[in-house]
PDB file of N, CA and C in Angstrom:
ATOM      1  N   UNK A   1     -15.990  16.361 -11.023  1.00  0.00           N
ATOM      2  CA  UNK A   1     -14.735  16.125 -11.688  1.00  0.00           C
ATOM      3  C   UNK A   1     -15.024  15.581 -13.084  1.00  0.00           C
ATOM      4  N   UNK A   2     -14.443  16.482 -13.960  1.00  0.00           N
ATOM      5  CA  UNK A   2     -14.866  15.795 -15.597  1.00  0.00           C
ATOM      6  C   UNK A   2     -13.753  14.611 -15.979  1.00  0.00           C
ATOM      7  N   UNK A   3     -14.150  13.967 -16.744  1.00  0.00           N
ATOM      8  CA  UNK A   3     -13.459  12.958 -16.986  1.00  0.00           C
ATOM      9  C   UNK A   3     -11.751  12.881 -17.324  1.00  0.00           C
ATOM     10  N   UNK A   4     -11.920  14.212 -17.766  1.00  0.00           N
ATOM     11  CA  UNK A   4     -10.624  14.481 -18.391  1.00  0.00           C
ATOM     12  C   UNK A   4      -9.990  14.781 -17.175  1.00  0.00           C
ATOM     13  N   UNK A   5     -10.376  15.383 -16.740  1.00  0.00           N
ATOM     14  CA  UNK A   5      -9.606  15.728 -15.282  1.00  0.00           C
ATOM     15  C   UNK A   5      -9.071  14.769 -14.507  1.00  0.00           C
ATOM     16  N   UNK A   6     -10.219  13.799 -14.211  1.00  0.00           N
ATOM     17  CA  UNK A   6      -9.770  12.687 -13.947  1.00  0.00           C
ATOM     18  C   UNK A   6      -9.006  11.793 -13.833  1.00  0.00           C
ATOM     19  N   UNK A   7      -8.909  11.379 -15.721  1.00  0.00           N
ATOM     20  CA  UNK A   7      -7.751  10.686 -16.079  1.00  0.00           C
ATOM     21  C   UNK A   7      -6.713  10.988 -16.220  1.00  0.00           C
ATOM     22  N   UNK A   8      -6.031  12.563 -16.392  1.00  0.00           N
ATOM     23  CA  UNK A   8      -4.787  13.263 -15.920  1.00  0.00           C
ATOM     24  C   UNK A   8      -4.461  13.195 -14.646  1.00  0.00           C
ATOM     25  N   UNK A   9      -5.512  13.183 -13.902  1.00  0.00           N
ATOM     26  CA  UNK A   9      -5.242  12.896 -12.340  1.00  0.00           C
ATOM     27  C   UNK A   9      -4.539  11.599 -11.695  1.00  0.00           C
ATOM     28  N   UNK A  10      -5.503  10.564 -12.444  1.00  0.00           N
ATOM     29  CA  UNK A  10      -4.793   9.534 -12.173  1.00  0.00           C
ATOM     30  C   UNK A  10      -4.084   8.909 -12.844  1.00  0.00           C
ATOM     31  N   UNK A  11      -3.269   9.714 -14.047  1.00  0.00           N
ATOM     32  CA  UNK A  11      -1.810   9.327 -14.982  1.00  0.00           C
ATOM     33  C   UNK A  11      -1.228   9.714 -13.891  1.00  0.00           C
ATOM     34  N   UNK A  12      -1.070  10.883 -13.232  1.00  0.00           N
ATOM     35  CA  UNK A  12      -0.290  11.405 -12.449  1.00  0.00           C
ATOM     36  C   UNK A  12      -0.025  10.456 -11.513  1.00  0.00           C
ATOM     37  N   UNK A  13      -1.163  10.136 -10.382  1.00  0.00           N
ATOM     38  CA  UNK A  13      -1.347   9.739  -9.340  1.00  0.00           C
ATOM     39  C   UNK A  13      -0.604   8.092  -9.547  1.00  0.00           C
ATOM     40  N   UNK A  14      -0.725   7.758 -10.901  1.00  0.00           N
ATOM     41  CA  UNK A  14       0.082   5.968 -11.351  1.00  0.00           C
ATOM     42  C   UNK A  14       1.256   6.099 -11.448  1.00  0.00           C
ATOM     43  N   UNK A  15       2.179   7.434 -11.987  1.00  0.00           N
ATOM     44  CA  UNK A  15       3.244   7.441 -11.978  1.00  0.00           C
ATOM     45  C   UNK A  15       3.700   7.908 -10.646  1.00  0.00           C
ATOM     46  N   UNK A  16       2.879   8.671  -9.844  1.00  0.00           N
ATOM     47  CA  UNK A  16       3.923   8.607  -8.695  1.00  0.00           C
ATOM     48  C   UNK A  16       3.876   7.755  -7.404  1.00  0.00           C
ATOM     49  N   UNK A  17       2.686   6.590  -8.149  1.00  0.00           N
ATOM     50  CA  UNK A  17       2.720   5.294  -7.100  1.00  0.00           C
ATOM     51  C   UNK A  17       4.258   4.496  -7.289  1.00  0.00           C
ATOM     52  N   UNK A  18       3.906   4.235  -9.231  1.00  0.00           N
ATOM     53  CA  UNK A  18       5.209   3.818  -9.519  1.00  0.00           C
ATOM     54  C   UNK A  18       6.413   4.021  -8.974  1.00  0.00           C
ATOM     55  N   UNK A  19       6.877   5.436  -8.933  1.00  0.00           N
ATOM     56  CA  UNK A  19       8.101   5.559  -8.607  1.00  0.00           C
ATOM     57  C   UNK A  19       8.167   5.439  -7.222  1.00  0.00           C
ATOM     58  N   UNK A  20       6.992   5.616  -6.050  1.00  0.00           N
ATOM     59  CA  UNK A  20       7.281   5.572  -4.562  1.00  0.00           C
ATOM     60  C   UNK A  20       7.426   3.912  -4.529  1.00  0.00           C
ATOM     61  N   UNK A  21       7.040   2.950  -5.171  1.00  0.00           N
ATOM     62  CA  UNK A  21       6.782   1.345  -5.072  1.00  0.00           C
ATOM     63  C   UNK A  21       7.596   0.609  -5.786  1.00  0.00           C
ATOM     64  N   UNK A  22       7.796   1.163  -6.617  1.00  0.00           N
ATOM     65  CA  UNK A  22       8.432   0.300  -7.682  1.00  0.00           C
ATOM     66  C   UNK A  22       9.676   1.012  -8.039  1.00  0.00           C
ATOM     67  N   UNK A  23      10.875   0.934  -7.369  1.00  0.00           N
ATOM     68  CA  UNK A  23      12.104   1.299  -7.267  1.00  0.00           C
ATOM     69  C   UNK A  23      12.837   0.339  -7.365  1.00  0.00           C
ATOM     70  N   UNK A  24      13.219  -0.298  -8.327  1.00  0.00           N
ATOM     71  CA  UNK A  24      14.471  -1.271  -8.311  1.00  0.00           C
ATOM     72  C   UNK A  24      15.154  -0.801  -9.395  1.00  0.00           C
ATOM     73  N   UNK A  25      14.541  -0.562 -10.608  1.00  0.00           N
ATOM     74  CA  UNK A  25      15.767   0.269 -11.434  1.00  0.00           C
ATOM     75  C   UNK A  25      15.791   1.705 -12.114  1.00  0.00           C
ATOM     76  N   UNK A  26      16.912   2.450 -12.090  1.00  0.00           N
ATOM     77  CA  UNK A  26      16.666   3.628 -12.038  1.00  0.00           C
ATOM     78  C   UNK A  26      16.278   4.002 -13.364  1.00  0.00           C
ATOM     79  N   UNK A  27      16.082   3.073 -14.802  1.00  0.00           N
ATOM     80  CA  UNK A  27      15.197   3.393 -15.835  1.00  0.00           C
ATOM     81  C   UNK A  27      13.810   3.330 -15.677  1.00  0.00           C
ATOM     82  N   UNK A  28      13.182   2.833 -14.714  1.00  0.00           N
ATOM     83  CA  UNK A  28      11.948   2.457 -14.687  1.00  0.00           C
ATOM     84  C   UNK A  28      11.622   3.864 -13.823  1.00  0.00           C
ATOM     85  N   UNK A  29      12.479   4.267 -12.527  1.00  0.00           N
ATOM     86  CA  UNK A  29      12.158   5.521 -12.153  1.00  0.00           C
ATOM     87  C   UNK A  29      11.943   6.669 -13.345  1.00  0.00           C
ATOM     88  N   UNK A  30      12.588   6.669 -14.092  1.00  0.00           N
ATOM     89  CA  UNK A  30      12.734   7.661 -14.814  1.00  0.00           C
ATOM     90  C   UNK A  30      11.661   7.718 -15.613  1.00  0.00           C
ATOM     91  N   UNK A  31      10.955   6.763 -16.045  1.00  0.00           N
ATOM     92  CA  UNK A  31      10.144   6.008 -17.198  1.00  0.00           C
ATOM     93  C   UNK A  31       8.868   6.841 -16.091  1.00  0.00           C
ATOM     94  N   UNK A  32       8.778   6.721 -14.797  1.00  0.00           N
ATOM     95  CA  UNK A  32       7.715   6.755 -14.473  1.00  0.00           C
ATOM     96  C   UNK A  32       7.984   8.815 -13.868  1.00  0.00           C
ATOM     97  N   UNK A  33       8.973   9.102 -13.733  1.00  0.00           N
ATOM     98  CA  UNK A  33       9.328  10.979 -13.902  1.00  0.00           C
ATOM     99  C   UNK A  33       8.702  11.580 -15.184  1.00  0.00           C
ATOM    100  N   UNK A  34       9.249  10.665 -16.491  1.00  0.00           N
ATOM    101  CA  UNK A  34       8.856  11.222 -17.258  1.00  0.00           C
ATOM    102  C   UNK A  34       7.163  10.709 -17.832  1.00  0.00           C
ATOM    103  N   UNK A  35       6.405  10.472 -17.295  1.00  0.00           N
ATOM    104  CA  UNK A  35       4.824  10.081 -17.363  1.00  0.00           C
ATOM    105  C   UNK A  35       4.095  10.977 -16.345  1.00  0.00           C
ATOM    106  N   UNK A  36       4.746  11.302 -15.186  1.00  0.00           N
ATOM    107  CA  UNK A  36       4.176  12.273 -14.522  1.00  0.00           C
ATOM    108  C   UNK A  36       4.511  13.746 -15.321  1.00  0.00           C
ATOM    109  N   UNK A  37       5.764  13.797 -15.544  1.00  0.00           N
ATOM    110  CA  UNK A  37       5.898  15.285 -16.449  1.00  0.00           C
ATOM    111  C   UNK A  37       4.697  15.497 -17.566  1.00  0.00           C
ATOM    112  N   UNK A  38       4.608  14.192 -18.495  1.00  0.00           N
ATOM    113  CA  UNK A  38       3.847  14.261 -19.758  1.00  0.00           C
ATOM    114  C   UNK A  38       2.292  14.723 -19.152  1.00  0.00           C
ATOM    115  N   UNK A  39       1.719  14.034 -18.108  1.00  0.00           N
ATOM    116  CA  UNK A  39       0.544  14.096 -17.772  1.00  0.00           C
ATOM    117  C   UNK A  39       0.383  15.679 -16.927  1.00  0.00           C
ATOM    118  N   UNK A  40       1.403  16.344 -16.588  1.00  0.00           N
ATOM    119  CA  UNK A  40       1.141  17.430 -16.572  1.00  0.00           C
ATOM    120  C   UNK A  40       1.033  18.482 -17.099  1.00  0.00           C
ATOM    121  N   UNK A  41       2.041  18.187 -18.418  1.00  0.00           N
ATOM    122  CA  UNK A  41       2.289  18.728 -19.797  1.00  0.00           C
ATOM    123  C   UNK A  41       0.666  19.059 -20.110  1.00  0.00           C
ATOM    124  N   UNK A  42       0.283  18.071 -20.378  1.00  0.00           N
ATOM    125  CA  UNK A  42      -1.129  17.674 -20.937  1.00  0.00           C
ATOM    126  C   UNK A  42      -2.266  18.593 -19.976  1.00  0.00           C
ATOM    127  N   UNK A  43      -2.431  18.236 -18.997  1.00  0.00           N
ATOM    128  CA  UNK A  43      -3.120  18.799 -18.188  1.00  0.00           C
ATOM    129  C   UNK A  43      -2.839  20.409 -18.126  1.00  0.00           C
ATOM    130  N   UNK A  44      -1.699  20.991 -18.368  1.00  0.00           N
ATOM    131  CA  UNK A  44      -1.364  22.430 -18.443  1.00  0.00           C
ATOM    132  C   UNK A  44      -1.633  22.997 -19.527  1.00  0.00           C
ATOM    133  N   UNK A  45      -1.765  22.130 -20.706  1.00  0.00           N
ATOM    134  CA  UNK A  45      -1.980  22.865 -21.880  1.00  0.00           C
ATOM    135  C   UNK A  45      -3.767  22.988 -22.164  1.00  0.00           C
ATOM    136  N   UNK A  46      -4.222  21.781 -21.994  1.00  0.00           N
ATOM    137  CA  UNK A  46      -5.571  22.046 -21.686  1.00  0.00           C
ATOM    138  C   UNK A  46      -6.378  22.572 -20.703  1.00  0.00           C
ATOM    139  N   UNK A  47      -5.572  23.223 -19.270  1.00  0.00           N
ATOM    140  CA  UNK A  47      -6.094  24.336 -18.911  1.00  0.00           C
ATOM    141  C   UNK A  47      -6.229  25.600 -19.328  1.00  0.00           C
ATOM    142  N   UNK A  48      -4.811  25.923 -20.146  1.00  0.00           N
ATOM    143  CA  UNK A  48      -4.840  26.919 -21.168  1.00  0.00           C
ATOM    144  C   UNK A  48      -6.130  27.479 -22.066  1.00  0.00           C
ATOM    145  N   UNK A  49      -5.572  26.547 -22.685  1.00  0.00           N
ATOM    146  CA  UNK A  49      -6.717  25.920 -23.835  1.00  0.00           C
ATOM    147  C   UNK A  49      -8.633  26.814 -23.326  1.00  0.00           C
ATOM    148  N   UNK A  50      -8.718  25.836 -21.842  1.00  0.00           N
ATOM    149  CA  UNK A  50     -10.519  25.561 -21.938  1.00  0.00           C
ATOM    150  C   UNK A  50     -10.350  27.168 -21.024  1.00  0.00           C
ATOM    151  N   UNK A  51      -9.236  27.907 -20.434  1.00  0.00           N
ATOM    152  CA  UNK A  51     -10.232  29.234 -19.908  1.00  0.00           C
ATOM    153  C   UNK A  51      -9.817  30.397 -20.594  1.00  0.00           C
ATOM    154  N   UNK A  52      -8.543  30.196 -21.607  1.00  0.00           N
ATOM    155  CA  UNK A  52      -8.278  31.062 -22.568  1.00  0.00           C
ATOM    156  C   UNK A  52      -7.422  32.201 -22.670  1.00  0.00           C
ATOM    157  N   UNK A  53      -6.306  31.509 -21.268  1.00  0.00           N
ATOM    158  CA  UNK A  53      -5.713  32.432 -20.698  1.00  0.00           C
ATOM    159  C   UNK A  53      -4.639  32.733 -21.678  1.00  0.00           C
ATOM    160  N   UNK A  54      -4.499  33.728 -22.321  1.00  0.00           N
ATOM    161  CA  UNK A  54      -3.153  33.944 -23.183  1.00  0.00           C
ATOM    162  C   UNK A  54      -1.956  34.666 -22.148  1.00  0.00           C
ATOM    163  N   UNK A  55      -1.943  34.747 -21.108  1.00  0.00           N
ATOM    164  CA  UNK A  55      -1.099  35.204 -19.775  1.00  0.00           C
ATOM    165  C   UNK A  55      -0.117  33.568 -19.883  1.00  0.00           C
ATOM    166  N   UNK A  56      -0.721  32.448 -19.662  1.00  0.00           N
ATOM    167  CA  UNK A  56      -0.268  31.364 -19.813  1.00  0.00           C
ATOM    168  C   UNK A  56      -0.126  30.215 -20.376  1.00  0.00           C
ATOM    169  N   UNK A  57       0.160  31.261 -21.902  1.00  0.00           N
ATOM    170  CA  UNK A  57      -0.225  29.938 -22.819  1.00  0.00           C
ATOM    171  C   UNK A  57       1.419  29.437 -23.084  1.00  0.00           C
ATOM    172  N   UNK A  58       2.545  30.725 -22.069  1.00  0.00           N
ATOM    173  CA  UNK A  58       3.895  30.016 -22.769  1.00  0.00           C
ATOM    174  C   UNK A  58       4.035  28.972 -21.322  1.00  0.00           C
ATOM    175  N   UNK A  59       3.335  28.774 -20.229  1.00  0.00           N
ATOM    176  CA  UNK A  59       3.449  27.759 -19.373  1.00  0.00           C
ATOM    177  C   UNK A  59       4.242  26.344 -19.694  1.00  0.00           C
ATOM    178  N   UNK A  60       2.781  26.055 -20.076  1.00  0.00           N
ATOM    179  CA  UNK A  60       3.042  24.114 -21.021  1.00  0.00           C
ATOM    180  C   UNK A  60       4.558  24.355 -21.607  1.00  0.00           C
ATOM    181  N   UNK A  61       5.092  25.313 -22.324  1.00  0.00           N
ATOM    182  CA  UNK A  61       6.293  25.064 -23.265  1.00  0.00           C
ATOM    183  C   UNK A  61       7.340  25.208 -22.299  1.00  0.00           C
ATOM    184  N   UNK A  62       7.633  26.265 -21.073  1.00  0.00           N
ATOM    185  CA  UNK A  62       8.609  26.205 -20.094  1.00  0.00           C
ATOM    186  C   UNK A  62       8.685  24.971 -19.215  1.00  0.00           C
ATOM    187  N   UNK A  63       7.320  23.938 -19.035  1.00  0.00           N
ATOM    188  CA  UNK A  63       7.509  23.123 -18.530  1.00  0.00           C
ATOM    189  C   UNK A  63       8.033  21.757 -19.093  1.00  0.00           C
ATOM    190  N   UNK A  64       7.744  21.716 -20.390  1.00  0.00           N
ATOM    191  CA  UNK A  64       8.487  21.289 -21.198  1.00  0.00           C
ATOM    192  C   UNK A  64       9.780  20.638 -21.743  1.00  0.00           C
ATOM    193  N   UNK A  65      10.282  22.420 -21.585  1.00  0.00           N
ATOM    194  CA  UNK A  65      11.425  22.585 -21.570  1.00  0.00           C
ATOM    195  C   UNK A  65      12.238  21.801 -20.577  1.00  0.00           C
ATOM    196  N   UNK A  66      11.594  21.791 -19.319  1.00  0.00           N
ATOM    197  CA  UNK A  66      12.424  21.510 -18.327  1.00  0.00           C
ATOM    198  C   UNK A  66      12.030  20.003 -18.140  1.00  0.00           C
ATOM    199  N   UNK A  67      11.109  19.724 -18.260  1.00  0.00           N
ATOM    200  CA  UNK A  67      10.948  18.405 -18.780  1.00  0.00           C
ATOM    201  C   UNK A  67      12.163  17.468 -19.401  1.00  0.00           C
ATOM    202  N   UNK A  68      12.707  18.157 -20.411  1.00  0.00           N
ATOM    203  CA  UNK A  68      13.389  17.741 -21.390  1.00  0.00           C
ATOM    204  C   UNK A  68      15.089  17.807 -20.747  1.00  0.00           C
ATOM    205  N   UNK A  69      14.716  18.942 -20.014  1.00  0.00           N
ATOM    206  CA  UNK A  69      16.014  18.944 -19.269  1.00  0.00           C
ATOM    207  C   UNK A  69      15.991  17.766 -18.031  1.00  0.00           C
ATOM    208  N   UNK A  70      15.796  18.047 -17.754  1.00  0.00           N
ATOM    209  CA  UNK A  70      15.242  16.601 -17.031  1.00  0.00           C
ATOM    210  C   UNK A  70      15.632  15.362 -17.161  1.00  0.00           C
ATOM    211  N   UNK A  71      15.394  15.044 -18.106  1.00  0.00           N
ATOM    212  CA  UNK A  71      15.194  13.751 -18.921  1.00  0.00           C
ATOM    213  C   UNK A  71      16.499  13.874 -19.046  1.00  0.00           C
ATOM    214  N   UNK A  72      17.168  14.583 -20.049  1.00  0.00           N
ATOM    215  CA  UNK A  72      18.741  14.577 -20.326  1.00  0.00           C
ATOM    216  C   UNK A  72      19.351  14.460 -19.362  1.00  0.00           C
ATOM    217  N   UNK A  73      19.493  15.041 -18.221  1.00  0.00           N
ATOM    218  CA  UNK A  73      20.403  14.829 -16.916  1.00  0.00           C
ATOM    219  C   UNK A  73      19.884  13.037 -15.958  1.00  0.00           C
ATOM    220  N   UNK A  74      18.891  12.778 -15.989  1.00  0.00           N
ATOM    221  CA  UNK A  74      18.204  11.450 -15.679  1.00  0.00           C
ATOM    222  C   UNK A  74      19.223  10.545 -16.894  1.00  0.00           C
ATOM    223  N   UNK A  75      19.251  10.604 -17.886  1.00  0.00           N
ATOM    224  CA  UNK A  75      19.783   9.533 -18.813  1.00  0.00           C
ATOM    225  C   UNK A  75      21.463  10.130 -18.848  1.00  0.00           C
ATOM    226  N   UNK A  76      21.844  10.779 -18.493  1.00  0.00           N
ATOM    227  CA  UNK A  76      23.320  11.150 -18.122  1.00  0.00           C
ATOM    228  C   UNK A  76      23.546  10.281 -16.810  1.00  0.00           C
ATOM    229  N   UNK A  77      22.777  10.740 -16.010  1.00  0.00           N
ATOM    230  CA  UNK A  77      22.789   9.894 -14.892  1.00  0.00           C
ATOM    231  C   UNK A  77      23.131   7.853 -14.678  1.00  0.00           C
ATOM    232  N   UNK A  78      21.865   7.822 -15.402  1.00  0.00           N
ATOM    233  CA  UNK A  78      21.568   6.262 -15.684  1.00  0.00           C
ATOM    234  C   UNK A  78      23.474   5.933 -16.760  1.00  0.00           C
ATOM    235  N   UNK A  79      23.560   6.624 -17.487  1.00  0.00           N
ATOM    236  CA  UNK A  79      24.932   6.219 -18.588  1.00  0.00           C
ATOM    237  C   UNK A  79      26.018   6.202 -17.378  1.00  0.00           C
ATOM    238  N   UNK A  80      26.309   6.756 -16.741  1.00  0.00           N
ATOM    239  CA  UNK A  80      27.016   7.225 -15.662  1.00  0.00           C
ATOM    240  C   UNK A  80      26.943   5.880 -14.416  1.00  0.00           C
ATOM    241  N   UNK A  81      26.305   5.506 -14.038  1.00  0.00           N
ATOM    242  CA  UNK A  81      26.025   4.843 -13.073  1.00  0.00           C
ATOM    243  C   UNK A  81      26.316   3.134 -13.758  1.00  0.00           C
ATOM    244  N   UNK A  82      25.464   2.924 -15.063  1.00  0.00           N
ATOM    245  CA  UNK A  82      26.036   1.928 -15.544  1.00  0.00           C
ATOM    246  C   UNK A  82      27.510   1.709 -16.172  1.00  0.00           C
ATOM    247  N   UNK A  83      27.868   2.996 -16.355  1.00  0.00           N
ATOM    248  CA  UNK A  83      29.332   2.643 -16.418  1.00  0.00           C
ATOM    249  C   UNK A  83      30.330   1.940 -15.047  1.00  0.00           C
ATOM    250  N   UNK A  84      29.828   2.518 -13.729  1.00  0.00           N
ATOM    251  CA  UNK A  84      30.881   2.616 -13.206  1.00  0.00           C
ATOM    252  C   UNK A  84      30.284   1.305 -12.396  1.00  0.00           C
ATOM    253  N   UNK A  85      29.201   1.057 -12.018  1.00  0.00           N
ATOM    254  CA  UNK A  85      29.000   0.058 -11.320  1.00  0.00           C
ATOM    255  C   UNK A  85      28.019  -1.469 -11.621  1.00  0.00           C
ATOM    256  N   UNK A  86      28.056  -1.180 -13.288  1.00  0.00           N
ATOM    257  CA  UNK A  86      27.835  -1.985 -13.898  1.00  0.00           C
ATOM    258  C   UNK A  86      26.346  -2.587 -14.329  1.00  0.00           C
ATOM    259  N   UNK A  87      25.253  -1.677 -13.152  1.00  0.00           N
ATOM    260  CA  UNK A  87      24.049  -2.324 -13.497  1.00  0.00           C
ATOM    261  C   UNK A  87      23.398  -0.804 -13.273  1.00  0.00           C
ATOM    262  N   UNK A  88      21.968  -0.522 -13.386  1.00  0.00           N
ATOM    263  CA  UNK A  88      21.325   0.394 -13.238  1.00  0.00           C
ATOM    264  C   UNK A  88      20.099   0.256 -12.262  1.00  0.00           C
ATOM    265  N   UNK A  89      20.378  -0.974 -11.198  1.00  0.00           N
ATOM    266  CA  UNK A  89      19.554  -0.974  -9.931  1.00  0.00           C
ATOM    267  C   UNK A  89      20.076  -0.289  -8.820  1.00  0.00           C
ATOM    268  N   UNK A  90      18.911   0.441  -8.318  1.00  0.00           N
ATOM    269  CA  UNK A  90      19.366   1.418  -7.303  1.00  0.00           C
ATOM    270  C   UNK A  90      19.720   0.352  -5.801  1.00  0.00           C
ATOM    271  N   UNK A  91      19.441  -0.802  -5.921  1.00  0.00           N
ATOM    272  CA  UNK A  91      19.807  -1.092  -4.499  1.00  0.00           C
ATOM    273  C   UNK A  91      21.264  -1.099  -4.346  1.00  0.00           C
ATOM    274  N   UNK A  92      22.103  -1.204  -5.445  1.00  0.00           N
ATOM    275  CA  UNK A  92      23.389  -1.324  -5.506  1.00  0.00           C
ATOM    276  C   UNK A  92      24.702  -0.091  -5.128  1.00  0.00           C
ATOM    277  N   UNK A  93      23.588   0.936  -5.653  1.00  0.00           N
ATOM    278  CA  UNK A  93      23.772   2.162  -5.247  1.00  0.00           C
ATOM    279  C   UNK A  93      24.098   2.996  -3.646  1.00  0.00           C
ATOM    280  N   UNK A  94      25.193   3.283  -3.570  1.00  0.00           N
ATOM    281  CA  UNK A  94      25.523   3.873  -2.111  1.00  0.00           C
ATOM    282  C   UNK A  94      25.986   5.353  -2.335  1.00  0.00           C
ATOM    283  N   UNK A  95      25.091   6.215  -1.351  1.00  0.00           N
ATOM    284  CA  UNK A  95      25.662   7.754  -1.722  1.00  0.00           C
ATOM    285  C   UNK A  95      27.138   7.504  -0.296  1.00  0.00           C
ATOM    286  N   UNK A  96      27.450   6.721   0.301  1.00  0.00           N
ATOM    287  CA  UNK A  96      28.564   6.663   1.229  1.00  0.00           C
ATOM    288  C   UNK A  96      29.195   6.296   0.586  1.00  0.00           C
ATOM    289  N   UNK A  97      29.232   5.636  -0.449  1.00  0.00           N
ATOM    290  CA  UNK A  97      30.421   5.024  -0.763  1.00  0.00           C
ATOM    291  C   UNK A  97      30.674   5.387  -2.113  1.00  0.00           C
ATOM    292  N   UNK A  98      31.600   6.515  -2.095  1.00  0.00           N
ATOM    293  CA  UNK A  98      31.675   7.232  -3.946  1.00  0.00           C
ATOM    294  C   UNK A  98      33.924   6.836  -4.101  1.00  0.00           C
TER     295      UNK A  98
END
């Protein structure tokens, strides 16, 4: 395992400790969605990159994309939630009770 590999591995592997452990507010989830996206971002473009595949060099940018989409509906979300119930901790949060 080269180093680089590595340390994309375990950006990944930190953000999705984060979000399985560390759930109390739903910015910090998000904070840790969007660190796993980036570290795959990263990791997709430099697979590109080192075997030279031009089949998938528009990969990284569709994931991106959705990345970004992502993110926008996550912070719609979070605006949404602090409006109506005043804080942005998920324990407060009930899908029974809308």
């Amino acid at each position: 395992m080269t180093p680089v590999h590595f340390s994309f591995s375990s950006a990944f592997i930190l953000g999705l400790m984060g979000l399985a452990f560390h759930r109390t507010h739903l910015l910090s989830a998000l904070l840790c969605l969007e660190g796993m996206m980036l570290s795959l971002f990263i990791a997709l473009a430099l697979w590109t990159l080192q075997f030279e595949a031009t089949a998938f060099s528009t990969a990284p940018m569709l994931l991106l994309a959705f990345s970004a989409c992502e993110a926008s509906t996550g912070l719609a979300l979070l605006v949404a939630t602090a409006r109506t119930h005043g804080t942005d901790r998920l324990q407060n949060l009930n899908l029974l009770q809308c």
